[in-house]
Protein backbone atom coordinates (compact mmCIF):
# COMPACT_ATOMS: atom_id res chain seq x y z
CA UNK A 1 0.00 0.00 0.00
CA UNK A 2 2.41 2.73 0.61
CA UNK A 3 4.86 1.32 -2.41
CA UNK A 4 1.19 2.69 -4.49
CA UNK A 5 0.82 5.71 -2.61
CA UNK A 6 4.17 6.70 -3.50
CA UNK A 7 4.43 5.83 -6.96
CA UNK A 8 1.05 7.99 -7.09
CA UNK A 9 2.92 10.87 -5.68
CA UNK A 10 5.72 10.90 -7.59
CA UNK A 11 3.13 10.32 -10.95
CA UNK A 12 0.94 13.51 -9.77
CA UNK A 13 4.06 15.46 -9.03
CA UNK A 14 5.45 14.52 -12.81
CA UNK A 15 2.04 15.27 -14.21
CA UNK A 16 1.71 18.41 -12.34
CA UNK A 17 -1.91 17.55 -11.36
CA UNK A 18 -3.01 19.40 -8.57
CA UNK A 19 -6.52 18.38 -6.41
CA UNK A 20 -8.53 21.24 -6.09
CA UNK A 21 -10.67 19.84 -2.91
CA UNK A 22 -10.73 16.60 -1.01
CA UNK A 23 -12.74 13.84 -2.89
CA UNK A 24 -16.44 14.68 -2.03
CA UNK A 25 -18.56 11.56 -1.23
CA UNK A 26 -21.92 11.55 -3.70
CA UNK A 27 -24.09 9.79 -0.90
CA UNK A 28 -26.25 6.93 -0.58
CA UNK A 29 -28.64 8.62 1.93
CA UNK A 30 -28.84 12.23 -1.16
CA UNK A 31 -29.68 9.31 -3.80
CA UNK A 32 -25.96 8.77 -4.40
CA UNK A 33 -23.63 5.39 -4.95
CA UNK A 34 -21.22 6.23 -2.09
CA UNK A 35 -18.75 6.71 -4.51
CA UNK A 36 -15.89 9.44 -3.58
CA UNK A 37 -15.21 12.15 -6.70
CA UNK A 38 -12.09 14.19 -6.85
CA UNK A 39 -11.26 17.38 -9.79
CA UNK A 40 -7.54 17.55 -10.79
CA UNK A 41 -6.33 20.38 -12.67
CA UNK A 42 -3.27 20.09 -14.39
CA UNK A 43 -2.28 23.73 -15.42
CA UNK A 44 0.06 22.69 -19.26
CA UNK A 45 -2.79 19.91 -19.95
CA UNK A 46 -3.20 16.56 -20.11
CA UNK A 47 -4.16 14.01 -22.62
CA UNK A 48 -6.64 11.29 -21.89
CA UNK A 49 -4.49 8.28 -21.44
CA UNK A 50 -2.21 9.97 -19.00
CA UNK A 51 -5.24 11.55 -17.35
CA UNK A 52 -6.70 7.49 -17.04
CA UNK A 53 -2.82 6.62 -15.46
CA UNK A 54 -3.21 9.58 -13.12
CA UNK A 55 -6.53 8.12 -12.10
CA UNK A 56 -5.62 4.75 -11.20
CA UNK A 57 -2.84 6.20 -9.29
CA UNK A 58 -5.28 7.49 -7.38
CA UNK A 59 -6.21 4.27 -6.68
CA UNK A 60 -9.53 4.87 -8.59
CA UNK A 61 -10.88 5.41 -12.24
CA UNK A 62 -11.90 8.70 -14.67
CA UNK A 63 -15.58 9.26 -13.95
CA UNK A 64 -18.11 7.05 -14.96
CA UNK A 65 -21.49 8.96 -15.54
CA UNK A 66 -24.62 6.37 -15.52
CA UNK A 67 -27.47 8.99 -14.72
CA UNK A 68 -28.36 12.79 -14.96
CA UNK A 69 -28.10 13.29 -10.98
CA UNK A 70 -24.54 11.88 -11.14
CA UNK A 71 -23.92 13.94 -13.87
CA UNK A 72 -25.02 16.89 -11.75
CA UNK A 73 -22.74 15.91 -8.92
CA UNK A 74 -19.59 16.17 -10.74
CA UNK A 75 -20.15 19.22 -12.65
CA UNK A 76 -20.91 20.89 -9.43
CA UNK A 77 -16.98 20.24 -8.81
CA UNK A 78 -15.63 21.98 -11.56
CA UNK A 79 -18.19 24.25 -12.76
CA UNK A 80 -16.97 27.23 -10.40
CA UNK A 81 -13.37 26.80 -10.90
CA UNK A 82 -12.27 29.16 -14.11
CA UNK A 83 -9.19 27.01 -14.63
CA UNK A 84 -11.22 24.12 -15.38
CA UNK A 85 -12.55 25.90 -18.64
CA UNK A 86 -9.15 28.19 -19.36
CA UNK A 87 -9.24 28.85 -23.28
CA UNK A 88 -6.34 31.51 -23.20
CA UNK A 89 -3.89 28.78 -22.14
CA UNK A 90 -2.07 27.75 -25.96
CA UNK A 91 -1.74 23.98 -24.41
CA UNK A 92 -5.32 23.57 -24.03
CA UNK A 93 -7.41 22.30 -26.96
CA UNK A 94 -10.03 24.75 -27.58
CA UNK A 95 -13.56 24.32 -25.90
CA UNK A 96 -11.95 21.91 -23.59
CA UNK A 97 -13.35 20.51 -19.82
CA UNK A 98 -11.87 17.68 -17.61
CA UNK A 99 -11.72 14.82 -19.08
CA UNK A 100 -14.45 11.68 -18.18
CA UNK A 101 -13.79 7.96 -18.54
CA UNK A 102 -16.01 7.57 -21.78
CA UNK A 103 -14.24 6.59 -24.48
CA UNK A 104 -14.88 4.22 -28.05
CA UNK A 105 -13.10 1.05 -28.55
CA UNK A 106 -10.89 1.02 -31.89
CA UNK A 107 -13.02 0.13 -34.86
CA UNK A 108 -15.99 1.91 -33.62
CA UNK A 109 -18.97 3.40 -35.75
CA UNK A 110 -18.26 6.24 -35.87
CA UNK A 111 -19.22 8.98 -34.99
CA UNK A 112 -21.49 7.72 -31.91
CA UNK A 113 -20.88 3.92 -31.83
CA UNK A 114 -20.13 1.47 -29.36
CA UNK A 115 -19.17 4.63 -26.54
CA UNK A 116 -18.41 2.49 -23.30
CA UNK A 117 -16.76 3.39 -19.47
CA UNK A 118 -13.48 2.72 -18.54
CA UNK A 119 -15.06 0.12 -16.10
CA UNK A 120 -17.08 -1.68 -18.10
CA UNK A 121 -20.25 -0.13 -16.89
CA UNK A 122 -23.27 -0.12 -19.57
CA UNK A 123 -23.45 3.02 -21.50
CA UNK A 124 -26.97 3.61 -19.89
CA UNK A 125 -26.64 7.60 -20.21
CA UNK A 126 -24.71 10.58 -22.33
CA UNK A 127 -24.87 14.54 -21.49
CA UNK A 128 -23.52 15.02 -25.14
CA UNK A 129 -23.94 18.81 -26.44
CA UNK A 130 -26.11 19.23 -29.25
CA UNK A 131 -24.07 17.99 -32.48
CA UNK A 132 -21.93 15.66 -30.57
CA UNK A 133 -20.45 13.60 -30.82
CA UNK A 134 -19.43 14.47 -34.34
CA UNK A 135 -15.89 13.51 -35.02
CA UNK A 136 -13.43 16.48 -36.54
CA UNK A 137 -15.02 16.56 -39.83
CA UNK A 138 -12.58 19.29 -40.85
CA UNK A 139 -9.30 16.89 -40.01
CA UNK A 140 -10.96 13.47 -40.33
CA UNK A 141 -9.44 12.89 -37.33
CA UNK A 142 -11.62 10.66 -34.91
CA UNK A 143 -12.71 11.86 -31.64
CA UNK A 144 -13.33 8.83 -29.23
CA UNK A 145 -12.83 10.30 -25.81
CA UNK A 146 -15.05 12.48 -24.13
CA UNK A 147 -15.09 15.08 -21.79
CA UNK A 148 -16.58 18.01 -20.11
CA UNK A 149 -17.57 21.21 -22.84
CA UNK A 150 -16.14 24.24 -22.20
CA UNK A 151 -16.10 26.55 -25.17
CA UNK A 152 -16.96 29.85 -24.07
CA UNK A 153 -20.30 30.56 -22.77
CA UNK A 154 -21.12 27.27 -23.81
CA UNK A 155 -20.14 25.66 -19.71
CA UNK A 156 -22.18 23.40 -18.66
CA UNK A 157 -22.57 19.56 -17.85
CA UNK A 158 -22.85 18.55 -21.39
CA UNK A 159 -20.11 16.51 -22.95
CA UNK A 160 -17.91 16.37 -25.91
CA UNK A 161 -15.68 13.74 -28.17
CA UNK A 162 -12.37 14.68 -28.68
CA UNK A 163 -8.61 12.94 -29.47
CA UNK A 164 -7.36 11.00 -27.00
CA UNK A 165 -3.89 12.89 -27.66
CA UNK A 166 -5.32 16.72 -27.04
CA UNK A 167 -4.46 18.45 -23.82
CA UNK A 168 -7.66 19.90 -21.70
CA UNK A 169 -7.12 21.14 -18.29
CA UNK A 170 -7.89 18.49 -16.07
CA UNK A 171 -9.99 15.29 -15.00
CA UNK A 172 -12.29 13.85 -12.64
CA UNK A 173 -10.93 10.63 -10.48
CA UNK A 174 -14.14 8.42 -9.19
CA UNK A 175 -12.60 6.04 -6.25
CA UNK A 176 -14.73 3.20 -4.70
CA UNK A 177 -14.43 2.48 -0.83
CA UNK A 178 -12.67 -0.50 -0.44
CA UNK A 179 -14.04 -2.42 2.35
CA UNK A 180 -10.54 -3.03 4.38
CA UNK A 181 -11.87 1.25 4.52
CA UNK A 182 -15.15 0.58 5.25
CA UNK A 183 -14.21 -1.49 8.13
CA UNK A 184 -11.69 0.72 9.51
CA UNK A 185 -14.73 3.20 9.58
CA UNK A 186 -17.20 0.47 11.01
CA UNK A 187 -14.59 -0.40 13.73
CA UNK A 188 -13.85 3.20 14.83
CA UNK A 189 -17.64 3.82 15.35
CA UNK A 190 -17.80 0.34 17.28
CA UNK A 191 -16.73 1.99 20.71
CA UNK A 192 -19.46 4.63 20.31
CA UNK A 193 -21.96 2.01 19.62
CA UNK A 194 -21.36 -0.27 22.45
CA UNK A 195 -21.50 3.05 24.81
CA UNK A 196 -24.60 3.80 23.50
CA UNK A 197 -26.11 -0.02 23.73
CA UNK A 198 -24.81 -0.07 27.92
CA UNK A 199 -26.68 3.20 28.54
């Protein structure tokens, strides 16, 4: 365990990511999945398949997004934060937001076919902005990772497809409780239980 925390270290210090809060908990008892969500910004970009290495670092996973609520949780992380949606910086690829774990397996249809989650999870739901995904028909270049939209006053939790090689500002980790964590918790509120059951 701590040979992974520091390899994640020294992978967010090389990546210059930089947590802009402590992971917020989407919970059960608000209609969440008691999943933990955390924003990185990385201020010369980052391309999606170092953004997914950052993630598991983490010890989690880029953001899987299975409902509109959810999707309303983790904009709420970034959509305040300027950096998150910086078009002036030349690294950035314009209209660019954190990057998600969506992305389309090689030999897709394109433009909108076969979209999946780095986990696995069923593509149940998309926040896609109007006219996406579309591809670059301008380059022919195919756009099968998405993010967060941020082109001007265009913010907002809608979604976009874009290289996997172009830099965007940041990404959104989603990390699980493990239960050795859950029972750490469970065991530290023991005590306080027992008190209660002998009064």
């Amino acid at each position: 365990m701590k040979a992974k925390a520091i390899w994640a270290a020294v992978f967010f210090l090389a990546m210059g990511s930089t947590s802009v809060a402590a992971p917020e908990e989407w919970k059960v008892a608000d209609g969440g999945n008691g999943h933990f969500y955390e924003a990185f910004i990385v201020p010369g970009g980052i391309d999606w398949n170092d953004a997914n290495s950052a993630a598991e670092a983490a010890g989690g996973y880029l953001a899987t997004i299975t409902s509109a609520q959810e999707n309303a949780f983790v904009f709420d992380l970034i959509d305040d934060d300027p950096v998150f949606w910086d078009d002036s910086n030349p690294n950035h690829s314009h209209g660019s937001g954190p990057w998600i774990g969506g992305f389309q397996p090689a030999g897709s249809p394109e433009p909108s076919g076969n979209w999946t989650w780095v986990t696995g999870e069923p593509w149940s739901y998309d926040a896609w902005a109007p006219g996406q995904p579309n591809d670059d028909f301008n380059s022919g270049a195919l756009q099968n990772r998405a993010h967060f939209l941020g082109y001007g006053q265009l913010i907002g939790p809608t979604w976009n497809d874009m290289q996997d090689y172009n830099l965007v500002p940041g990404y959104v980790v989603e990390l699980v409780p493990e239960p050795a964590t859950l029972f750490v918790m469970l065991a530290a509120g023991l005590p306080a239980l027992l008190k209660r059951r002998r009064s």
